[in-house]
C-alpha atoms as a PDB file:
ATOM      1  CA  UNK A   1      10.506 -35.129  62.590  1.00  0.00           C
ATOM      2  CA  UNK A   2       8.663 -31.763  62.769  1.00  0.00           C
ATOM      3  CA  UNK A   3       8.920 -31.235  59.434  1.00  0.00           C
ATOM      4  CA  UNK A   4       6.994 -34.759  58.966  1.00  0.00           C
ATOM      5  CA  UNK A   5       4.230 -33.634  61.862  1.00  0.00           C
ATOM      6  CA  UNK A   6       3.950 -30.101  59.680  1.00  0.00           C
ATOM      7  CA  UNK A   7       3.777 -32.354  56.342  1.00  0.00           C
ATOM      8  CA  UNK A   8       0.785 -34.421  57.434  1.00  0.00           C
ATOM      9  CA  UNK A   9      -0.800 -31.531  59.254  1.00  0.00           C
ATOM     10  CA  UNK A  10      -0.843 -29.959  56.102  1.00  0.00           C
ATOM     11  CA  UNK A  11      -1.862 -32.782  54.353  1.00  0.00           C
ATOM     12  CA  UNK A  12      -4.907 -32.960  56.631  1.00  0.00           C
ATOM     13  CA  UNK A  13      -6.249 -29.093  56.046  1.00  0.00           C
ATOM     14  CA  UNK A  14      -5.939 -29.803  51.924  1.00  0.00           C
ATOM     15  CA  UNK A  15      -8.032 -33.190  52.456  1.00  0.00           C
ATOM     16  CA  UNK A  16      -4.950 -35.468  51.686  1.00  0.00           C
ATOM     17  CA  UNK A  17      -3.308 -38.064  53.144  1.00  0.00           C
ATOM     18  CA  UNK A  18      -0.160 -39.868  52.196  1.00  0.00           C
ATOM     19  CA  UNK A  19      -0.084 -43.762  51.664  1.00  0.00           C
ATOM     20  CA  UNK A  20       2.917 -46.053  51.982  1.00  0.00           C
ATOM     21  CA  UNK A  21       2.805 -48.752  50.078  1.00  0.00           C
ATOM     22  CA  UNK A  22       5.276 -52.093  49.834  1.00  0.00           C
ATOM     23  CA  UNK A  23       4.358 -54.742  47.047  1.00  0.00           C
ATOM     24  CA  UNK A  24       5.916 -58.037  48.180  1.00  0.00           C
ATOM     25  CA  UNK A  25       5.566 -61.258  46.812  1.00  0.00           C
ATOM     26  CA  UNK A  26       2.844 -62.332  49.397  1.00  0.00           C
ATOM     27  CA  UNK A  27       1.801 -59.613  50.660  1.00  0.00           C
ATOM     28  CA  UNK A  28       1.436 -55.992  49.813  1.00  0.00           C
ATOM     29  CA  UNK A  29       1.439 -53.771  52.688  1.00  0.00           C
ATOM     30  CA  UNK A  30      -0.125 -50.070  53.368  1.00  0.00           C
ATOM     31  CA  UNK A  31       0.422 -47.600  56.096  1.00  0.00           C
ATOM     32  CA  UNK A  32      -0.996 -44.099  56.747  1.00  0.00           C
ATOM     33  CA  UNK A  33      -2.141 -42.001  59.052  1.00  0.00           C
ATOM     34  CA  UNK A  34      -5.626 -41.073  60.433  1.00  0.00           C
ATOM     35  CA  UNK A  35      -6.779 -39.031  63.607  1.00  0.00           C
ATOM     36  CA  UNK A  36      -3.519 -38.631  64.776  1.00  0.00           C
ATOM     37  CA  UNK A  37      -2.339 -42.579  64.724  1.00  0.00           C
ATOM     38  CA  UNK A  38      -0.691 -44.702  62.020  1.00  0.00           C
ATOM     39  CA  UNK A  39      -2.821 -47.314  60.345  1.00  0.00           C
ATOM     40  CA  UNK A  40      -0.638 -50.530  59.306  1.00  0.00           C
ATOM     41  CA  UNK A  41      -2.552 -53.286  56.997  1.00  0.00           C
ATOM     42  CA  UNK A  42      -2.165 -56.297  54.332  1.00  0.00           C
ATOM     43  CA  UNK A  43      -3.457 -57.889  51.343  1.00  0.00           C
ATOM     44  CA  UNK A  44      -2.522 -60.655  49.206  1.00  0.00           C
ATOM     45  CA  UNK A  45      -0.571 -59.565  46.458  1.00  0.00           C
ATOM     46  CA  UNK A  46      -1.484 -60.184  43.224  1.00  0.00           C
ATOM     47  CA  UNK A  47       1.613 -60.953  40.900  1.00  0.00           C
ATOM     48  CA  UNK A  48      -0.229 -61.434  37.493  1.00  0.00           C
ATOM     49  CA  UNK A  49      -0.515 -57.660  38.009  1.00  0.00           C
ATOM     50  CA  UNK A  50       0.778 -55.423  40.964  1.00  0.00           C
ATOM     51  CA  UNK A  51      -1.359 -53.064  40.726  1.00  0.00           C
ATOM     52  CA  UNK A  52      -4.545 -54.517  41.498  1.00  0.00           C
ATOM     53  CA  UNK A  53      -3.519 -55.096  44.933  1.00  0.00           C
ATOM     54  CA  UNK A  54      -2.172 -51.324  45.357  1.00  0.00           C
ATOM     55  CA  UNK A  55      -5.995 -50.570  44.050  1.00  0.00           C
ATOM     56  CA  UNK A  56      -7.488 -52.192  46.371  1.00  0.00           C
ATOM     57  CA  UNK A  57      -5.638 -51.018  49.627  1.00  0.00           C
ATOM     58  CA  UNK A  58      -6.206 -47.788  48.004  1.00  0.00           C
ATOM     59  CA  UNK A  59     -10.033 -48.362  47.983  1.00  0.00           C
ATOM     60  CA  UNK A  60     -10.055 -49.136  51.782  1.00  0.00           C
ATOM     61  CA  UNK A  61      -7.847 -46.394  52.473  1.00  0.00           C
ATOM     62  CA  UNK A  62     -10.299 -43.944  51.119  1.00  0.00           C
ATOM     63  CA  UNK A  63     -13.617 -45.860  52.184  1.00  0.00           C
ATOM     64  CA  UNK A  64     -11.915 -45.611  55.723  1.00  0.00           C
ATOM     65  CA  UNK A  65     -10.775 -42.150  55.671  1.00  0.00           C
ATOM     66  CA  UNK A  66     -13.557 -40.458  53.333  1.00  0.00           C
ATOM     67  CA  UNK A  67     -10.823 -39.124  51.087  1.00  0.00           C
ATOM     68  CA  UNK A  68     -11.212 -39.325  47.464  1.00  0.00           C
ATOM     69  CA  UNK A  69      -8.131 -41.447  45.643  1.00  0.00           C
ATOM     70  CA  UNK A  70      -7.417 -38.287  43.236  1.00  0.00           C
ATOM     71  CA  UNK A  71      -6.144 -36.812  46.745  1.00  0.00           C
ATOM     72  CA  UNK A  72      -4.396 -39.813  48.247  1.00  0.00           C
ATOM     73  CA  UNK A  73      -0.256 -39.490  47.423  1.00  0.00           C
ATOM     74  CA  UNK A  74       1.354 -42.838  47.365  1.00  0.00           C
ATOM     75  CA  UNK A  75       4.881 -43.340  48.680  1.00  0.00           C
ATOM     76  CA  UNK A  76       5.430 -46.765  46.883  1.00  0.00           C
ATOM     77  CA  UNK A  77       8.304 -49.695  47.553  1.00  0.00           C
ATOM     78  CA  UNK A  78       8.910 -53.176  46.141  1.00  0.00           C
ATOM     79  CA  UNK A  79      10.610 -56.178  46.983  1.00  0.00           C
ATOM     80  CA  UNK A  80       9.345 -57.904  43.861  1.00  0.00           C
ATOM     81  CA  UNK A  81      11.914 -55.315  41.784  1.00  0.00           C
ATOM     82  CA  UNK A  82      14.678 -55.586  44.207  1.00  0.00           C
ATOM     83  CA  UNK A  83      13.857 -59.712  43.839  1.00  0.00           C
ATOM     84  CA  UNK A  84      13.889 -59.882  40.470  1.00  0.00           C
ATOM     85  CA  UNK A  85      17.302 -57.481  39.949  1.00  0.00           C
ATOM     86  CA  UNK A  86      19.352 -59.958  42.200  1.00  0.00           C
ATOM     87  CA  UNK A  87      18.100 -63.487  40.502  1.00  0.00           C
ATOM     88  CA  UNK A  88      18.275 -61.419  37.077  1.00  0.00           C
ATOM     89  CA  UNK A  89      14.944 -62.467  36.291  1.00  0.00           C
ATOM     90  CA  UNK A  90      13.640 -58.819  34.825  1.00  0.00           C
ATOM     91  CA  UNK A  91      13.097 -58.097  30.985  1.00  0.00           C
ATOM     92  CA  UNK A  92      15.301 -58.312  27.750  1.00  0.00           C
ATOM     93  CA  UNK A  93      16.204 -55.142  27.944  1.00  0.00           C
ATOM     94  CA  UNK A  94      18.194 -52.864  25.743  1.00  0.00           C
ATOM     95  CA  UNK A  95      19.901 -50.048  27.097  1.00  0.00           C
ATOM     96  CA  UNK A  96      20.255 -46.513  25.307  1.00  0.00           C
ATOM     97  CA  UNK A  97      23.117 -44.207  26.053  1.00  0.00           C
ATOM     98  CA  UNK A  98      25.788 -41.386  24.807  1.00  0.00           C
ATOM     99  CA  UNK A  99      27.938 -42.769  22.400  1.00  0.00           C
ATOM    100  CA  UNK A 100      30.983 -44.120  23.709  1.00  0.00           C
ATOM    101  CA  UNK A 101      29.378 -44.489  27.240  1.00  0.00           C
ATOM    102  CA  UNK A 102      27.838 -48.077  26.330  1.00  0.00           C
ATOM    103  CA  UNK A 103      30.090 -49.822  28.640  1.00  0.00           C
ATOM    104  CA  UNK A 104      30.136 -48.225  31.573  1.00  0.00           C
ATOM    105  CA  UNK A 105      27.797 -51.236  33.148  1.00  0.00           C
ATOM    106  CA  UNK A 106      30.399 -53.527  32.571  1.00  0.00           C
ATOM    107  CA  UNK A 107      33.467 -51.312  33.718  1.00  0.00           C
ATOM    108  CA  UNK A 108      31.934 -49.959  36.519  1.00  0.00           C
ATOM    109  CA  UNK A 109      33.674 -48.139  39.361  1.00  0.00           C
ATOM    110  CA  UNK A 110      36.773 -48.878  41.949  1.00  0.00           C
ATOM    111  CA  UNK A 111      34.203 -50.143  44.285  1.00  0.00           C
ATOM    112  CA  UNK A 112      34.703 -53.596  44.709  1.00  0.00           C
ATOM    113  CA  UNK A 113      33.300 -56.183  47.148  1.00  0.00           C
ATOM    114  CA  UNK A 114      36.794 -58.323  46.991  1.00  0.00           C
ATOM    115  CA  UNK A 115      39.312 -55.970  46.605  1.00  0.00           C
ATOM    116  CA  UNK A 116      42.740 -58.264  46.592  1.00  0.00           C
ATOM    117  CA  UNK A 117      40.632 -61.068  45.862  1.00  0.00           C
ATOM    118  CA  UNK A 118      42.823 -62.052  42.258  1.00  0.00           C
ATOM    119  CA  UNK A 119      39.745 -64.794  41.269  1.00  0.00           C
ATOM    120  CA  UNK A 120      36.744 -62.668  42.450  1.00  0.00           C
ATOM    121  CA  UNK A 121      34.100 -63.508  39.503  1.00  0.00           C
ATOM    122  CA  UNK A 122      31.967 -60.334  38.610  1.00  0.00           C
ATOM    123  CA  UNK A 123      28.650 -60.393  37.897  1.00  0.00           C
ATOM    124  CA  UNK A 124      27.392 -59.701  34.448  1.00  0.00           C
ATOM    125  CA  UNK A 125      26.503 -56.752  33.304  1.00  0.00           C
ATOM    126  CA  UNK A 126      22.589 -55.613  33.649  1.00  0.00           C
ATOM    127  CA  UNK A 127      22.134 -55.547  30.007  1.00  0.00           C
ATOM    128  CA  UNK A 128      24.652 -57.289  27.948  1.00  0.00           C
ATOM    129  CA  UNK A 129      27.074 -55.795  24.929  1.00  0.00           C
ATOM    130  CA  UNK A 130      25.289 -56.643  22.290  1.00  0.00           C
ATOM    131  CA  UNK A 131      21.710 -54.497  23.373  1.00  0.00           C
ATOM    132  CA  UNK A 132      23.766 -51.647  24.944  1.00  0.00           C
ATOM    133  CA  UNK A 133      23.497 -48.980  22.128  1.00  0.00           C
ATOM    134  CA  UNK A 134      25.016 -45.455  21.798  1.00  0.00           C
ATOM    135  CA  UNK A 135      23.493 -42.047  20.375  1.00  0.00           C
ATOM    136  CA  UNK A 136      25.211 -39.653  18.738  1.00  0.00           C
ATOM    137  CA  UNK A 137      24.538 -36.502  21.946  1.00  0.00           C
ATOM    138  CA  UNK A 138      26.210 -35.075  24.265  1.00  0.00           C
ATOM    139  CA  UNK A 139      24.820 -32.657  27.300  1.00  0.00           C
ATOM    140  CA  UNK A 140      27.698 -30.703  29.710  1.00  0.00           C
ATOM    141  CA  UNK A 141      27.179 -31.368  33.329  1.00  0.00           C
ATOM    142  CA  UNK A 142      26.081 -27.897  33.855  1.00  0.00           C
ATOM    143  CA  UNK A 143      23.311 -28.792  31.040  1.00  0.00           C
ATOM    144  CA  UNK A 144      24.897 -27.182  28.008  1.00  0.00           C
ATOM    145  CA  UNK A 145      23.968 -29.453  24.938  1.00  0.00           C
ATOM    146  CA  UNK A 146      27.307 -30.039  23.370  1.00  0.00           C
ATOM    147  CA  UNK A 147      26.145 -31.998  20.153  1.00  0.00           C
ATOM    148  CA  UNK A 148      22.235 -32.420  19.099  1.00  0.00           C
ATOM    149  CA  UNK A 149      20.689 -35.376  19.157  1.00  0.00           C
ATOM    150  CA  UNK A 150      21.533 -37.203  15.491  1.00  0.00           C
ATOM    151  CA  UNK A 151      17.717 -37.537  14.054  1.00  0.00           C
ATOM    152  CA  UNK A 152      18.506 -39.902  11.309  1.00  0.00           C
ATOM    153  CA  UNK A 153      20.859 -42.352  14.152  1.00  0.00           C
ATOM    154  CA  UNK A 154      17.783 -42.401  15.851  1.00  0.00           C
ATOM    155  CA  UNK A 155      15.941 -43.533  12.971  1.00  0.00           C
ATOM    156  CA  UNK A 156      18.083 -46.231  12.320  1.00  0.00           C
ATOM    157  CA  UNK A 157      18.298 -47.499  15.876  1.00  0.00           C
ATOM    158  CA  UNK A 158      14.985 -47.823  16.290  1.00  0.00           C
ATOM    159  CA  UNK A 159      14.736 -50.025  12.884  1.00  0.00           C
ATOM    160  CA  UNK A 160      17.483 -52.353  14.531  1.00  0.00           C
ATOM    161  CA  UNK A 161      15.669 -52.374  17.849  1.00  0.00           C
ATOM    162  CA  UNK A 162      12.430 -54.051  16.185  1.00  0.00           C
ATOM    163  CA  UNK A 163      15.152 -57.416  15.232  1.00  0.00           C
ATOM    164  CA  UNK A 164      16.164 -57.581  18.713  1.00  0.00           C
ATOM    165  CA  UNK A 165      13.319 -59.531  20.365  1.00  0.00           C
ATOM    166  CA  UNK A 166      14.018 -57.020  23.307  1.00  0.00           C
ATOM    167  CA  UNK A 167      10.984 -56.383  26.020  1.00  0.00           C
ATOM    168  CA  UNK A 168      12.180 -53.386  27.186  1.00  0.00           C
ATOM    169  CA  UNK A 169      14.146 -49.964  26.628  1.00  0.00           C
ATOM    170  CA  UNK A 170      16.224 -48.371  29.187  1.00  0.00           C
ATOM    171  CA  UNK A 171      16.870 -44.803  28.406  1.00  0.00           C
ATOM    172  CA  UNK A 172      19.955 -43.284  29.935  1.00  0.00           C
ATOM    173  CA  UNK A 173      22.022 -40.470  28.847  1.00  0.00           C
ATOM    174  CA  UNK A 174      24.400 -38.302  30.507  1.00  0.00           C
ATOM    175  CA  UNK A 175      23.741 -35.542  32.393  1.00  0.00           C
ATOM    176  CA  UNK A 176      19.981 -35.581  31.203  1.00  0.00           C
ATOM    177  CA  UNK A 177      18.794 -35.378  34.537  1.00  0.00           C
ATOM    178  CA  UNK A 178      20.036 -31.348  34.036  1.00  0.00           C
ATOM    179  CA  UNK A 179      18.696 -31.334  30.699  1.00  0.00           C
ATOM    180  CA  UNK A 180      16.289 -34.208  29.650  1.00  0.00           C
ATOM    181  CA  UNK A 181      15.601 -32.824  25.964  1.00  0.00           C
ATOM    182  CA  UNK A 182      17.197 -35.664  24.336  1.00  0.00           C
ATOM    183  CA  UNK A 183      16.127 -38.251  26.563  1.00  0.00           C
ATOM    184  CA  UNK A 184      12.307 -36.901  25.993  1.00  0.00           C
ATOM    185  CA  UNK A 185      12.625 -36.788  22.075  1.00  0.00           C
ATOM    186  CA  UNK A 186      13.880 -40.971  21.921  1.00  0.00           C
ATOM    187  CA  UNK A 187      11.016 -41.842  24.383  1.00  0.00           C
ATOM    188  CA  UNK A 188       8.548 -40.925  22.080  1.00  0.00           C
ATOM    189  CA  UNK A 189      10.535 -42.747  19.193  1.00  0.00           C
ATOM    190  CA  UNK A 190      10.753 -45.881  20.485  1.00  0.00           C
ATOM    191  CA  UNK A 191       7.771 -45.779  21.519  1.00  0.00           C
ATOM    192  CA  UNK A 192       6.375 -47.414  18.557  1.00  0.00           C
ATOM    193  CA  UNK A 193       7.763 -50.791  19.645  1.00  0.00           C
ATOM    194  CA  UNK A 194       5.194 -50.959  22.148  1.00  0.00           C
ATOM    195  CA  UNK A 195       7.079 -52.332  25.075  1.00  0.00           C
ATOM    196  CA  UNK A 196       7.778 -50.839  28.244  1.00  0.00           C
ATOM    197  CA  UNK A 197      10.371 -47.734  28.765  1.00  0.00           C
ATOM    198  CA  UNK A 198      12.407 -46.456  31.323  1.00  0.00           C
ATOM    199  CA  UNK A 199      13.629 -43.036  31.316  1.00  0.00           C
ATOM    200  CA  UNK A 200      16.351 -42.002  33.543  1.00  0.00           C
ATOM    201  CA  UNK A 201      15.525 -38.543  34.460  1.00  0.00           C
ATOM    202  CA  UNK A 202      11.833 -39.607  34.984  1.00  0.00           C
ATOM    203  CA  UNK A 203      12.499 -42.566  37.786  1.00  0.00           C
ATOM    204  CA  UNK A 204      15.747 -40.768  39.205  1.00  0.00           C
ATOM    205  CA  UNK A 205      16.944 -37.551  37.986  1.00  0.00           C
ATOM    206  CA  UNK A 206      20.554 -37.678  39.278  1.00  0.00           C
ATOM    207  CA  UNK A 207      24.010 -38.962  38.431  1.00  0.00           C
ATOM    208  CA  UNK A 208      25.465 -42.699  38.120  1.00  0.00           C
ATOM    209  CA  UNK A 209      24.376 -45.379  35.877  1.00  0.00           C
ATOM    210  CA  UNK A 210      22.012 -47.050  37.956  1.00  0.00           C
END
């Protein structure tokens, strides 16, 4: 707690201030603090596109504060992702891995909601078989690259991913949150397909699939 009263004293001297934001599917809300107190409102959400809403919270903040929104750091949450992960309504998405690691979705680990249950039904996997492809790489976990990145496999890939009718790319490779050099040269590959990308060491540099 006094590190948080130092943070947002600090903040205060450089002419910051920190914004929480939550985008629901009614409401977004925004919380920060001015003078001393916390500051809680709402606006309708705007689910055509997020971000509008966010915008416009932001706007207010900054009328209300005087603080420019170059120096306003947002702290941002969703329900609308966690929503749409556990109806499996999100993107046709195509995973990209280390070879011989495209399965681990579907294996998984030991931890298992019904343990002696000997009909539990799993759920399926994220991203099915079929657009769960694996690169020729391989990184230690102390960041050592073991094998290069294969160039031409890339190449290739990317050629099959324009027949998938995928909408997005998820990008994760191990141990690249230690050493993201692979991961950073197939971003800008598969790029091309204009569609959206998710790299792993960008939105969560550490281990586990997810």
């Amino acid at each position: 707690m006094a590190n948080t009263r130092r943070k947002l004293r600090l903040d205060a001297l450089r002419g910051t201030v920190r914004v929480g934001v939550d985008t629901g599917g009614t409401f977004t809300d925004f919380v920060f603090r001015q003078n001393g107190r916390l500051e809680v409102f709402k606006l309708p959400s705007t689910p055509s596109d997020p971000s509008l809403a966010i915008r416009q919270g932001l706007q207010q903040v900054a009328a209300k504060t005087g603080i420019e929104l170059k120096n306003i750091e947002v702290v941002h949450g969703t329900t609308v992702g966690t929503n749409a992960l556990l109806q499996r309504r999100g993107a046709r998405t195509a995973l990209i891995t280390t070879k011989g690691f495209e399965d681990v979705l579907a294996i998984g680990r030991q931890a298992r909601p019904e343990l002696y249950n000997l009909n539990a039904v799993r759920p399926a996997a994220l991203v099915p078989t079929r657009l769960r492809f694996g690169l020729r790489e391989r990184v230690s976990a102390n960041g050592e690259v073991l094998e290069r990145l294969d160039e031409k496999e890339l190449t290739a890939l990317v050629a099959r991913l324009k027949k998938q009718e995928i909408e997005s790319i998820a990008i994760c490779l191990l141990f690249s949150f230690v050493h993201p050099t692979h991961e950073q040269q197939i971003a800008p590959a598969v790029s091309s397909l204009n569609i959206p990308v998710s790299i792993s060491h960008v939105i969560l540099p550490a281990h586990r699939e997810f």
